[in-house]
Protein backbone atom coordinates (compact mmCIF):
# COMPACT_ATOMS: atom_id res chain seq x y z
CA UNK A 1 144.12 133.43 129.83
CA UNK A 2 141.36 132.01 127.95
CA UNK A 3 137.56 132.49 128.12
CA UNK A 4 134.65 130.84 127.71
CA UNK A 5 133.06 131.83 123.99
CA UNK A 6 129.94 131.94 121.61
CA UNK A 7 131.07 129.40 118.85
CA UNK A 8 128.30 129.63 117.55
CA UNK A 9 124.73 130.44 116.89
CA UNK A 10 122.06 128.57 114.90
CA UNK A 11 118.16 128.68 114.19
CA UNK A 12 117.15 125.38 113.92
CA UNK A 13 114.14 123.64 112.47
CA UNK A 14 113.01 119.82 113.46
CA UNK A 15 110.48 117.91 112.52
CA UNK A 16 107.69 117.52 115.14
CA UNK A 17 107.24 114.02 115.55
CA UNK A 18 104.64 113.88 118.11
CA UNK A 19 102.06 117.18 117.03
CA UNK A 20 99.07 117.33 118.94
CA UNK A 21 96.23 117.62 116.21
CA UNK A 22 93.14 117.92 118.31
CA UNK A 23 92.55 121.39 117.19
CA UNK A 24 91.76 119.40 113.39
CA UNK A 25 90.08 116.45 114.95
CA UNK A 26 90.75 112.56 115.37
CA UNK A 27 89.90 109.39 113.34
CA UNK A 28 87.39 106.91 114.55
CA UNK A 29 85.55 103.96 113.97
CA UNK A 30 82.63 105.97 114.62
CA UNK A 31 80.76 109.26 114.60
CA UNK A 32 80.95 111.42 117.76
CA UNK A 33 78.46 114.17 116.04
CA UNK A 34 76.01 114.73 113.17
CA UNK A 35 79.10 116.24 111.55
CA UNK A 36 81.57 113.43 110.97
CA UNK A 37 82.63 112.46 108.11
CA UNK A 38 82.10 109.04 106.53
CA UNK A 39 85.44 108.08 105.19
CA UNK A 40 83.04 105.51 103.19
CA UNK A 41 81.40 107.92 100.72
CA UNK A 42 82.79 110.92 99.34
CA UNK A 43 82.89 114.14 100.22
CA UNK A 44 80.14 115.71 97.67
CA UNK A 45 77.48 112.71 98.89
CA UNK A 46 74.88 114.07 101.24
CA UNK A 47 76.10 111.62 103.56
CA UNK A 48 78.88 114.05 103.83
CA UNK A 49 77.63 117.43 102.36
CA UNK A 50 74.40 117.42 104.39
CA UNK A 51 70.71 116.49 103.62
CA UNK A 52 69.00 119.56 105.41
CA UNK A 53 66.68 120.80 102.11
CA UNK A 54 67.87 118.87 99.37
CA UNK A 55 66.12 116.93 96.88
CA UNK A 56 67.65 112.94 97.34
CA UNK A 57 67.23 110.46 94.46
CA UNK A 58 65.75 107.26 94.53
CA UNK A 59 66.11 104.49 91.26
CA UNK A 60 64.47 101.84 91.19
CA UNK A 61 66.11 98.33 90.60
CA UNK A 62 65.83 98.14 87.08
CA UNK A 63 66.88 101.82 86.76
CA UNK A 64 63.40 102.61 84.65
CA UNK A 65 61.76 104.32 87.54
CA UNK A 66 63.32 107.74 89.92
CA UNK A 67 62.08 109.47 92.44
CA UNK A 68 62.94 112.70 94.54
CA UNK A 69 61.85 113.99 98.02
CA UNK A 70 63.53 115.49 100.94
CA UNK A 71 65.03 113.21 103.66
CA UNK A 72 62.57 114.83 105.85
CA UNK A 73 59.66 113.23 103.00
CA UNK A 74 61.48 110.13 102.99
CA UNK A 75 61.42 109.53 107.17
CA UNK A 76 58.20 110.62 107.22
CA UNK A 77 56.57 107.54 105.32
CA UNK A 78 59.40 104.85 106.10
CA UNK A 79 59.57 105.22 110.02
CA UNK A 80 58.41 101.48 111.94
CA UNK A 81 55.05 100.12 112.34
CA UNK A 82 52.18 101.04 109.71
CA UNK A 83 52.86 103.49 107.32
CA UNK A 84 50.42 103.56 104.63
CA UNK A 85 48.51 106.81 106.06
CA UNK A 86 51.47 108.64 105.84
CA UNK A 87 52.33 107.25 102.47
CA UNK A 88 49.39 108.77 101.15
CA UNK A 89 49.58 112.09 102.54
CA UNK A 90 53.38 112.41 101.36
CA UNK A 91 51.88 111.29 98.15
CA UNK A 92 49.67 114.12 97.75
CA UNK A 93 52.51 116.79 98.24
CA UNK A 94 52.21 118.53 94.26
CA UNK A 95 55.66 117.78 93.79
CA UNK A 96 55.55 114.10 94.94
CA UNK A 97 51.99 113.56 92.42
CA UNK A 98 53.34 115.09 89.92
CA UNK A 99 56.54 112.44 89.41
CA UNK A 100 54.23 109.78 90.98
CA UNK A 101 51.59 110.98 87.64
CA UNK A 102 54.47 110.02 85.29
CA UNK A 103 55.54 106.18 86.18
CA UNK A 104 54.39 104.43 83.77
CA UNK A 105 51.91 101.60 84.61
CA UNK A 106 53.76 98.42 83.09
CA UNK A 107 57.11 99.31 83.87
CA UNK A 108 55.86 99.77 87.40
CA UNK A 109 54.33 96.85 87.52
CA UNK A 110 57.40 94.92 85.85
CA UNK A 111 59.36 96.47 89.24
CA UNK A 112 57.09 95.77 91.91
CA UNK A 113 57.27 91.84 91.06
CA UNK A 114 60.76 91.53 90.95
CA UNK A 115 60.18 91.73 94.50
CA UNK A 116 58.10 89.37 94.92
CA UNK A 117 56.28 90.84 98.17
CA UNK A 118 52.77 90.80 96.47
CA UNK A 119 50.49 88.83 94.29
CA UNK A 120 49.27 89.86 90.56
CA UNK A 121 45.98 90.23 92.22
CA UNK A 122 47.38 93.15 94.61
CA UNK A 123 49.23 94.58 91.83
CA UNK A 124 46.39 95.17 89.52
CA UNK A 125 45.81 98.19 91.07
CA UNK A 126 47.61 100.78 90.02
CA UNK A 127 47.09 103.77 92.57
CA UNK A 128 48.53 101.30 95.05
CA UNK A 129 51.46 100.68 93.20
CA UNK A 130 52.16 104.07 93.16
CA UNK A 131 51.93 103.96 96.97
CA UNK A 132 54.28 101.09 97.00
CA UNK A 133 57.00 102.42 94.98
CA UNK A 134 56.62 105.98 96.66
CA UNK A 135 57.42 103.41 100.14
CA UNK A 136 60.36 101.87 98.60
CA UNK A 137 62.10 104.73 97.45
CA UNK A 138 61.56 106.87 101.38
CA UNK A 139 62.74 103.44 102.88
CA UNK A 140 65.83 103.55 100.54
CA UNK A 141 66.93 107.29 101.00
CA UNK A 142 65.83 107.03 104.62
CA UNK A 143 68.20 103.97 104.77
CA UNK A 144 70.90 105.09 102.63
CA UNK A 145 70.80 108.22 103.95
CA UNK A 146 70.32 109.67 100.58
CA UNK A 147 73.90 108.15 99.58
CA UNK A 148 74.38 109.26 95.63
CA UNK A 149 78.17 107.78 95.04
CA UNK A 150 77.88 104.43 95.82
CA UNK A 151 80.34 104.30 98.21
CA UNK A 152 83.15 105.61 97.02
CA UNK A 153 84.68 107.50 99.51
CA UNK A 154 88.67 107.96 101.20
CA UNK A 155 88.40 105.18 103.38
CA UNK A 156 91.18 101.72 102.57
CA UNK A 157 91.74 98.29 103.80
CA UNK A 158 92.46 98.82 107.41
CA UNK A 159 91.51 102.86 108.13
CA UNK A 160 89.22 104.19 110.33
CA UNK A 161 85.91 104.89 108.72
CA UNK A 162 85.14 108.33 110.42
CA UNK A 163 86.70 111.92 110.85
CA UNK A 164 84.96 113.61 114.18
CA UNK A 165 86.34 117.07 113.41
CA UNK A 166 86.72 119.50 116.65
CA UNK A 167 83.05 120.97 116.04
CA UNK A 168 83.62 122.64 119.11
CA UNK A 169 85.62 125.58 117.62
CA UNK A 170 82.70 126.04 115.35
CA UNK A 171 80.11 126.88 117.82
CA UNK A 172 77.36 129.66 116.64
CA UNK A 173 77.49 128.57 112.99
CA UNK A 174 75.13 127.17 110.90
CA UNK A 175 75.47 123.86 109.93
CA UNK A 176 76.43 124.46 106.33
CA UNK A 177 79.34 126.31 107.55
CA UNK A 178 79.67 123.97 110.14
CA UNK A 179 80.05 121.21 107.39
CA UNK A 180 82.16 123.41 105.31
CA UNK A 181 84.73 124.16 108.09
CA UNK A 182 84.40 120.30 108.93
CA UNK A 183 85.32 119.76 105.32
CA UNK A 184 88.46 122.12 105.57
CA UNK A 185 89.91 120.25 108.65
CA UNK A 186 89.61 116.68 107.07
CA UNK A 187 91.24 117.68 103.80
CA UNK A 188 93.83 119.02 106.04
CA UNK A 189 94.40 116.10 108.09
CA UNK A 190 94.49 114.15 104.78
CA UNK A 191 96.98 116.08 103.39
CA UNK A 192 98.81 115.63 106.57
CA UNK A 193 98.67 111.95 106.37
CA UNK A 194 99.82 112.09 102.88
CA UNK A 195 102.88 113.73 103.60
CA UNK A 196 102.26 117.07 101.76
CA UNK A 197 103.00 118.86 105.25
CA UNK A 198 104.01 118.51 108.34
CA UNK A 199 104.48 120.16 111.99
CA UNK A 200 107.65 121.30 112.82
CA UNK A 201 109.54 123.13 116.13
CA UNK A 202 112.03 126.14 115.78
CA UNK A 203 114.93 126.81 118.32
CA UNK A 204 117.84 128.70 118.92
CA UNK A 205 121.03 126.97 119.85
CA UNK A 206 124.78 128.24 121.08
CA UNK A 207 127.52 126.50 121.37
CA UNK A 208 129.93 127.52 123.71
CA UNK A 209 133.32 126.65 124.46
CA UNK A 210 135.03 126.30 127.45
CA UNK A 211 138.76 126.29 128.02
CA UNK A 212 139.59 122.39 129.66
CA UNK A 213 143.65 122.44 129.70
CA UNK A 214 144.85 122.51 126.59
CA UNK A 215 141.45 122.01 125.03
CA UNK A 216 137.68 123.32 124.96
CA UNK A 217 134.96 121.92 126.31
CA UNK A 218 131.64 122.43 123.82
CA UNK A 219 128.86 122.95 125.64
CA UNK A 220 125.21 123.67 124.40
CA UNK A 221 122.29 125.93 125.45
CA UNK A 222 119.21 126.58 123.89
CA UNK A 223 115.63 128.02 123.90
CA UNK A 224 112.73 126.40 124.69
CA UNK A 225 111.49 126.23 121.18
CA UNK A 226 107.81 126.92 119.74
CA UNK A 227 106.59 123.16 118.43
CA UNK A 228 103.29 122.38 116.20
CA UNK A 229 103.91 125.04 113.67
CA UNK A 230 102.56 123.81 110.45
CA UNK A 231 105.42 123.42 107.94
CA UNK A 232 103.51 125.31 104.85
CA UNK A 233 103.15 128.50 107.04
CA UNK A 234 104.38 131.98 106.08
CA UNK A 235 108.29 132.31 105.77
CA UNK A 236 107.42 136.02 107.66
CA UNK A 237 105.87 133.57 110.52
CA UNK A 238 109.19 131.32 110.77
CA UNK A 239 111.11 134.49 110.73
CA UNK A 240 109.11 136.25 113.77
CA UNK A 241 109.23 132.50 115.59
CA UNK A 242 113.26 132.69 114.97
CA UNK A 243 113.78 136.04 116.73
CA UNK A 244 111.51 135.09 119.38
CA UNK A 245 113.75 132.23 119.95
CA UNK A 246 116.63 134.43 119.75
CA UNK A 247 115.77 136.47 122.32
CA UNK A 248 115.16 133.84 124.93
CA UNK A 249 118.49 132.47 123.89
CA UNK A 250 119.99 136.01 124.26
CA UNK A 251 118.96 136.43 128.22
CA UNK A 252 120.09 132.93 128.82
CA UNK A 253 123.81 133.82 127.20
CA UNK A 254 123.25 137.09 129.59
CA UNK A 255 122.63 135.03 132.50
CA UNK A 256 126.04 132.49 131.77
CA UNK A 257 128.08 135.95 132.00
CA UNK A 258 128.27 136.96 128.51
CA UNK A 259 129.19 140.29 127.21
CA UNK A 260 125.78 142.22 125.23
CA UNK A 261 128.61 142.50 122.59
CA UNK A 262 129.89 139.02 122.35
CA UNK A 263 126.01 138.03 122.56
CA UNK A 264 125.02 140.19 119.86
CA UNK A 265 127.84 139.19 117.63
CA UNK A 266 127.42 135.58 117.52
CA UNK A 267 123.27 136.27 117.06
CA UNK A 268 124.25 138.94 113.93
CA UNK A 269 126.01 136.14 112.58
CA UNK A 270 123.38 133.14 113.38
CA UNK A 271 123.23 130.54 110.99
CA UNK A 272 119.48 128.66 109.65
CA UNK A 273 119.86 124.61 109.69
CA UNK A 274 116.92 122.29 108.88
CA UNK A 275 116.59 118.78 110.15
């Protein structure tokens, strides 16, 4: 008389075709935290990389004339409504005076009329030319937001400018490891996109076959399977997935009314299969 068997027994890996990549973080047409990345500029611009301390640069139009200050400098004496008091003050910081004490007086004054905003009469003097130019460059790094790559970021025709990143999972850091781990994710996700990995699920799967007249019947049972596992993972870590899957697929062959022998046979003799 003839019995139902184990034809056979296979590990299986699929592609994951619908991964759930919150834990990374999501693309956006606009920033959800002080931490997103602008797709716009790249990642080494303090647009990206963080302002908090650092020296920004300012050039003037004709590329004769730079300046540096702190974003903090630069907001202080571009904000709205009059700002010549703070101007000043900012202008006095030793560091500030002592680039301010090297413009030199014509090529300033060649700068300040390209624009055009005041009369040879105003621009006679020079000490408030220096407070002009000092003006112009906070308004551009406040403005720019201290942007040093001219825009030459990730982002194409078509893509989302921003990548929120799950900050969340970095709570308790400090915002330069904030930014770092931020950093990590989108590289990650862009390498992702790219194809250079991908998620994947692992199962276990038995065939069985059951006598039908003169024929068999093939029937299939498998485990639940563990999805989102990132394909570039540890070979041990696939491995340790695979007997997990195994043994779920072992008490279900237990539960049909196979023999612990006949169960452990076909699982000895599993075979690996990638989709």
């Amino acid at each position: 008389m003839k019995t139902k068997r184990i034809s056979k027994v296979t590990i299986r890996r699929m592609t994951d075709t619908d991964p759930d990549t919150s834990y990374l973080g999501e693309y956006s047409d606009g920033p959800k935290t002080a931490y997103a990345i602008d797709r716009r500029h790249s990642l080494e611009c303090p647009i990206n990389s963080g302002t908090e301390g650092k020296l920004l640069w300012y050039t003037s139009g004709n590329g004769r004339i730079e300046l540096q200050m702190t974003m903090e400098q630069a907001q202080s004496a571009s904000h709205s409504g009059d700002c010549d008091e703070d101007t000043r003050e900012l202008s006095e910081v030793p560091a500030i005076a002592e680039q301010l004490e090297k413009i030199d007086r014509s090529i300033l004054l060649c700068e300040l009329r390209e624009y055009g905003a005041w009369g040879m009469e105003e621009l006679a003097d020079h000490d408030h030319n220096l407070q002009r130019i000092l003006w112009l460059g906070a308004c551009d790094i406040a403005e720019e937001g201290g942007c040093d790559c001219g825009e030459c970021g990730d982002m194409e025709r078509g893509e989302f400018r921003y990548f929120n990143a799950n900050v969340e999972n970095y709570k308790g850091e400090t915002p330069e490891q904030i930014r770092q781990y931020v950093r990590r994710d989108y590289e990650r996700m862009e390498r992702l996109n790219r194809g250079d990995w991908c998620y994947i699920g692992i199962r276990a799967e038995a065939e069985i076959l059951i006598p039908s007249g003169d024929a068999n019947l093939a029937q299939e049972i498998t485990s639940g399977g563990l999805w989102g596992i990132e394909s570039d993972s540890d070979e041990s870590y696939f491995a340790e997935v695979g007997v997990e899957e195994l043994a779920e697929l072992r008490t279900q062959l237990s539960g049909l009314g196979f023999s612990k022998r006949a169960i452990r046979t076909a699982i000895k003799n599993a075979a690996h299969e990638n989709e």
